[in-house]
N, C-alpha and C. Protein backbone atom coordinates (compact mmCIF):
# COMPACT_ATOMS: atom_id res chain seq x y z
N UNK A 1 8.24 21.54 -20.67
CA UNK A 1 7.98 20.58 -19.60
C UNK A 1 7.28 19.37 -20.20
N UNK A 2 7.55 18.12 -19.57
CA UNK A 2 6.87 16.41 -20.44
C UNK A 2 5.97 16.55 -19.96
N UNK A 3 5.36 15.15 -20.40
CA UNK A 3 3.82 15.32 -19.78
C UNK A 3 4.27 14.56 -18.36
N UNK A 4 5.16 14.21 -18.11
CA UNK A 4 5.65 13.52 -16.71
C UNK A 4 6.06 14.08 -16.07
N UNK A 5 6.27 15.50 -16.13
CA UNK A 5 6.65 16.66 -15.05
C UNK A 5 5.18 17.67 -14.40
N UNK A 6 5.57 18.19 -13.49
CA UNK A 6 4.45 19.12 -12.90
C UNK A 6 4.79 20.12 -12.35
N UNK A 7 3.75 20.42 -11.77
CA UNK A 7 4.58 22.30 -11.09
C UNK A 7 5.62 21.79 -10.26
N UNK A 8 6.29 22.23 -10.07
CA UNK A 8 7.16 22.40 -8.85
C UNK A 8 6.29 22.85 -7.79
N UNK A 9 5.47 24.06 -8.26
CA UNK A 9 5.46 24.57 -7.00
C UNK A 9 3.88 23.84 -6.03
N UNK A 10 3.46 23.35 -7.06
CA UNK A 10 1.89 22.46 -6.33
C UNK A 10 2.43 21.67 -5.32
N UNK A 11 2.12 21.86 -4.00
CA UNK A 11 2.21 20.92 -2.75
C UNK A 11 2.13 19.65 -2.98
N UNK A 12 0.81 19.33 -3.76
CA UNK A 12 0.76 17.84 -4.22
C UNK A 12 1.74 17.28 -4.77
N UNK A 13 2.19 17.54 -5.78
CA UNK A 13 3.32 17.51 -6.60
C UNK A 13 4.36 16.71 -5.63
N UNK A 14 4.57 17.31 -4.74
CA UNK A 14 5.69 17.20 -3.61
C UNK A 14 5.67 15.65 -2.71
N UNK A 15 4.61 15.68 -2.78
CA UNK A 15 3.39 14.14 -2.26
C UNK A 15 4.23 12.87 -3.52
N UNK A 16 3.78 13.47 -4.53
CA UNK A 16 3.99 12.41 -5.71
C UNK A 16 5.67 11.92 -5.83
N UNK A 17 6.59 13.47 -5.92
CA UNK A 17 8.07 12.83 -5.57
C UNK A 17 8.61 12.48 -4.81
N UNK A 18 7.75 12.18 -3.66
CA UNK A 18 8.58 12.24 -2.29
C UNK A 18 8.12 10.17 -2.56
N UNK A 19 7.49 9.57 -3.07
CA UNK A 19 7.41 8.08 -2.92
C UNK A 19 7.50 7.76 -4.52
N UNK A 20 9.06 7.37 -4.81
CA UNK A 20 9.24 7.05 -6.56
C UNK A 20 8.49 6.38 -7.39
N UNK A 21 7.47 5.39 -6.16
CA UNK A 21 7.00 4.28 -6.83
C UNK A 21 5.94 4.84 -7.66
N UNK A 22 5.41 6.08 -6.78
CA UNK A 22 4.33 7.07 -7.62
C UNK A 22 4.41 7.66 -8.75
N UNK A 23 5.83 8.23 -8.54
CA UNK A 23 6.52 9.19 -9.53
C UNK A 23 6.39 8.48 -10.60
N UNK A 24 6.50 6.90 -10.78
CA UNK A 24 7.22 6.57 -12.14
C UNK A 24 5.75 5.90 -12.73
N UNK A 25 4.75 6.19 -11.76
CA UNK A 25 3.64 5.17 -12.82
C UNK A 25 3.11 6.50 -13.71
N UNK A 26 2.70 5.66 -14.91
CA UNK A 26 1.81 5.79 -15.93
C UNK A 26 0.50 6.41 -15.43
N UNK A 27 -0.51 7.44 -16.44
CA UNK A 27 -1.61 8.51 -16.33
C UNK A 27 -2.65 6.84 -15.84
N UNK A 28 -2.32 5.80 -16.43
CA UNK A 28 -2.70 4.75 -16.40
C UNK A 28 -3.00 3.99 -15.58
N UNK A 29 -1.86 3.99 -14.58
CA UNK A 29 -1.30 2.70 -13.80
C UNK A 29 -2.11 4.01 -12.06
N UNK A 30 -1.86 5.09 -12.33
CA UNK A 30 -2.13 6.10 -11.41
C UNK A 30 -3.65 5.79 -11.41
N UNK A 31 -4.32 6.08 -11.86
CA UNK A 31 -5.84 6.11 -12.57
C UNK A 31 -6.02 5.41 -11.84
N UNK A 32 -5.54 3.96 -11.99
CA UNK A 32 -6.33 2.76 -11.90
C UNK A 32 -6.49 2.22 -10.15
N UNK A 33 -4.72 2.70 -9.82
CA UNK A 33 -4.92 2.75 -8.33
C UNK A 33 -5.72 3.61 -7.56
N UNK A 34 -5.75 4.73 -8.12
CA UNK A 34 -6.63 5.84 -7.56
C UNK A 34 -8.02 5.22 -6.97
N UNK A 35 -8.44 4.75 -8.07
CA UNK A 35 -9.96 4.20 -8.18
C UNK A 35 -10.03 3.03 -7.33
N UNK A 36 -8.68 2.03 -7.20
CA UNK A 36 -8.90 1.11 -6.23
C UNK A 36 -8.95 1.34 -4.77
N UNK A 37 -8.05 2.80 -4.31
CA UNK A 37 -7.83 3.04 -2.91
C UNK A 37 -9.45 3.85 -2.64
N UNK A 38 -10.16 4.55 -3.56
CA UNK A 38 -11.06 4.89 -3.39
C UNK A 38 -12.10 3.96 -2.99
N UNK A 39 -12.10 2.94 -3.58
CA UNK A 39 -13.02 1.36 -3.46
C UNK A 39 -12.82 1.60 -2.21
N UNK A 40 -11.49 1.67 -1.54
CA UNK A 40 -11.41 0.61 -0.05
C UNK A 40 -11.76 1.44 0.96
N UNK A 41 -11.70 2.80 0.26
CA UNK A 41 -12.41 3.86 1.24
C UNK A 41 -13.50 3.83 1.34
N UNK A 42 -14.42 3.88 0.47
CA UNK A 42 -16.22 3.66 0.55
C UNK A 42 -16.03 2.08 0.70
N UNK A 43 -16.04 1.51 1.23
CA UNK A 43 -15.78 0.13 1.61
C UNK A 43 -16.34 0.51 3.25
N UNK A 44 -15.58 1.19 3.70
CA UNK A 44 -15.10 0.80 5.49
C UNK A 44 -14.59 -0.14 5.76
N UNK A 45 -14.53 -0.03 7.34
CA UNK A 45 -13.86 -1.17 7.38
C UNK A 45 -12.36 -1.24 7.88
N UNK A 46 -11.56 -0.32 7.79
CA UNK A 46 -10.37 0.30 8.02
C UNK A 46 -10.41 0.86 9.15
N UNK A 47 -8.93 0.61 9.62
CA UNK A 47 -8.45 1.17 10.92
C UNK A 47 -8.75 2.68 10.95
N UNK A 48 -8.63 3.77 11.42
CA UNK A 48 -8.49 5.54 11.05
C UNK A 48 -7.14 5.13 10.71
N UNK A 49 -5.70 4.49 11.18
CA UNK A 49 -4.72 4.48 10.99
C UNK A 49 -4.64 3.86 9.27
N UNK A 50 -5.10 3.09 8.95
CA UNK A 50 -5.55 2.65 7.51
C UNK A 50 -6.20 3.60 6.57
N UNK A 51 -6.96 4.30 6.92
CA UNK A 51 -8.04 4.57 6.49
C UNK A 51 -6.87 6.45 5.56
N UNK A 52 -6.24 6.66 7.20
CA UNK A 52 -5.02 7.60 6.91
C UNK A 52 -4.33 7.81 6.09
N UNK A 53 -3.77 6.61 5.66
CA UNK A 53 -3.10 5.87 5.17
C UNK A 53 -3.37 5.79 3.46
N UNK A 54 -4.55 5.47 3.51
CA UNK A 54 -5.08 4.90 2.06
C UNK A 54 -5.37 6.59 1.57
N UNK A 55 -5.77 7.61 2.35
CA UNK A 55 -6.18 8.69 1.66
C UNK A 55 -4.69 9.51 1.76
N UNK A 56 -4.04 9.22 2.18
CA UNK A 56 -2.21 9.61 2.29
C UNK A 56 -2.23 9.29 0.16
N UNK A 57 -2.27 8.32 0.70
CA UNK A 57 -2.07 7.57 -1.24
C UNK A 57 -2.81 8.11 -2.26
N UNK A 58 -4.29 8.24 -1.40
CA UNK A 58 -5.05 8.98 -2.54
C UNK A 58 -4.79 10.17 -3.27
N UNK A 59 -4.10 10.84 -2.40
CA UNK A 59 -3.56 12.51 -2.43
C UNK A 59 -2.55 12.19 -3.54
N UNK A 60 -1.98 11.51 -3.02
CA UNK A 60 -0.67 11.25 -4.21
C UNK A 60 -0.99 10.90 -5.60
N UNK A 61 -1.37 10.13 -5.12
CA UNK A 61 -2.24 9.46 -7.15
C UNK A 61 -2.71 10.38 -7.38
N UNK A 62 -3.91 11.39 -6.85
CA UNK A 62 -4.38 12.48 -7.65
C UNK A 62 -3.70 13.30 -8.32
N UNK A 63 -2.55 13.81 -7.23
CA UNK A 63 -1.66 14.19 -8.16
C UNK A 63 -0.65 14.12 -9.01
N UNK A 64 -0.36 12.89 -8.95
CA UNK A 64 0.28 11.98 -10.72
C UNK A 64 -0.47 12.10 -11.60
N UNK A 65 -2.28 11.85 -11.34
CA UNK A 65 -2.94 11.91 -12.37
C UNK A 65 -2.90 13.67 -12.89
N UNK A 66 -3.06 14.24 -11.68
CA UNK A 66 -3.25 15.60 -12.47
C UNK A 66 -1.90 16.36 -13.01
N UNK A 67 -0.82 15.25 -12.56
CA UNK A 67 0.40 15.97 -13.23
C UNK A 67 0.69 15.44 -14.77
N UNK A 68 0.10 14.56 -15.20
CA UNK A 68 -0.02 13.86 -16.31
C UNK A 68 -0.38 14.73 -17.51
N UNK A 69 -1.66 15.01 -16.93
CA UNK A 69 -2.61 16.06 -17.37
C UNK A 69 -2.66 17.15 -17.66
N UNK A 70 -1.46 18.10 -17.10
CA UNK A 70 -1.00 19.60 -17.02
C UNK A 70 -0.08 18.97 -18.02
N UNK A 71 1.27 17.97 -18.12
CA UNK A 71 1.55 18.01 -19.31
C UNK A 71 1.45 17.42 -20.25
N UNK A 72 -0.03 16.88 -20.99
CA UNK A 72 -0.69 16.65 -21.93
C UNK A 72 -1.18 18.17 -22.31
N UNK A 73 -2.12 18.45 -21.58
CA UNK A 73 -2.69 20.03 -21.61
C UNK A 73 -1.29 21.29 -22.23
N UNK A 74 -0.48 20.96 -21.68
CA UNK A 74 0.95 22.21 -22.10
C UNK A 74 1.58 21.62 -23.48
N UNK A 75 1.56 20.37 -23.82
CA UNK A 75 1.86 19.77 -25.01
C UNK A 75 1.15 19.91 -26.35
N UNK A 76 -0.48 19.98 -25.89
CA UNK A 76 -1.24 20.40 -26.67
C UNK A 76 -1.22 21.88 -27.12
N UNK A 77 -1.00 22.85 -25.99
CA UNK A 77 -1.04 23.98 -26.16
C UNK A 77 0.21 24.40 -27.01
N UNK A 78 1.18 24.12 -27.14
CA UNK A 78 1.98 24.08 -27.66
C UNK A 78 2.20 23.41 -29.45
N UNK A 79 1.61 22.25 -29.41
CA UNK A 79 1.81 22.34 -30.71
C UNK A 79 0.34 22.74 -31.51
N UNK A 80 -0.64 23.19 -30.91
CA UNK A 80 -1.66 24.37 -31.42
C UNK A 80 -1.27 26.14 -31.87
N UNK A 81 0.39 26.26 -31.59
CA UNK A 81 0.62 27.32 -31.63
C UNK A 81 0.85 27.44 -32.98
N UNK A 82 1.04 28.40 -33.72
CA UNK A 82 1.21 28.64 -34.97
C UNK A 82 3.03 28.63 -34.94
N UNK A 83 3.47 28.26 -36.24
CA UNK A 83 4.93 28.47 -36.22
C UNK A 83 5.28 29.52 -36.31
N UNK A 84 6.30 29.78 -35.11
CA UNK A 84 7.13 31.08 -35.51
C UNK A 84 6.61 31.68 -34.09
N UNK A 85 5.74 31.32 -33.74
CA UNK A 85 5.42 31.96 -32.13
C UNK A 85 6.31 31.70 -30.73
């Protein structure tokens, strides 16, 4: 599995492919939005319909970021293996 794939079976996961625009960003580009929708949440200020909204997104980015991460983590584990395993 890449480091751009994730469980199948994590719910989140499901969040992340269901809007492509998510799917295709970078551990990077995820990160960075993450941290901005978080801003606008400790902000206030937002509708509940906004507010919905922005943590709808948050869910998603978390889990791009943490799908990033499972395959960095499985990549590593992998070439830590000894040859022949």
């Amino acid at each position: 599995m890449s480091a751009e794939q994730g469980n199948s079976q994590n719910p989140q996961q499901n969040q992340v492919t269901a809007d492509p625009a998510i799917a295709n960003l970078s551990y990077e580009q995820a990160r960075e939005e993450l941290v901005a929708v978080v801003s606008q949440l400790e902000a206030g200020g937002a509708t509940l319909e906004q507010s919905l909204a922005l943590w709808e997104r948050g869910e998603a980015l978390a889990a791009r970021c943490e799908a990033w991460l499972e395959g960095a983590r499985q990549r590593l584990d992998a070439a830590r293996k000894p040859a022949g395993e």
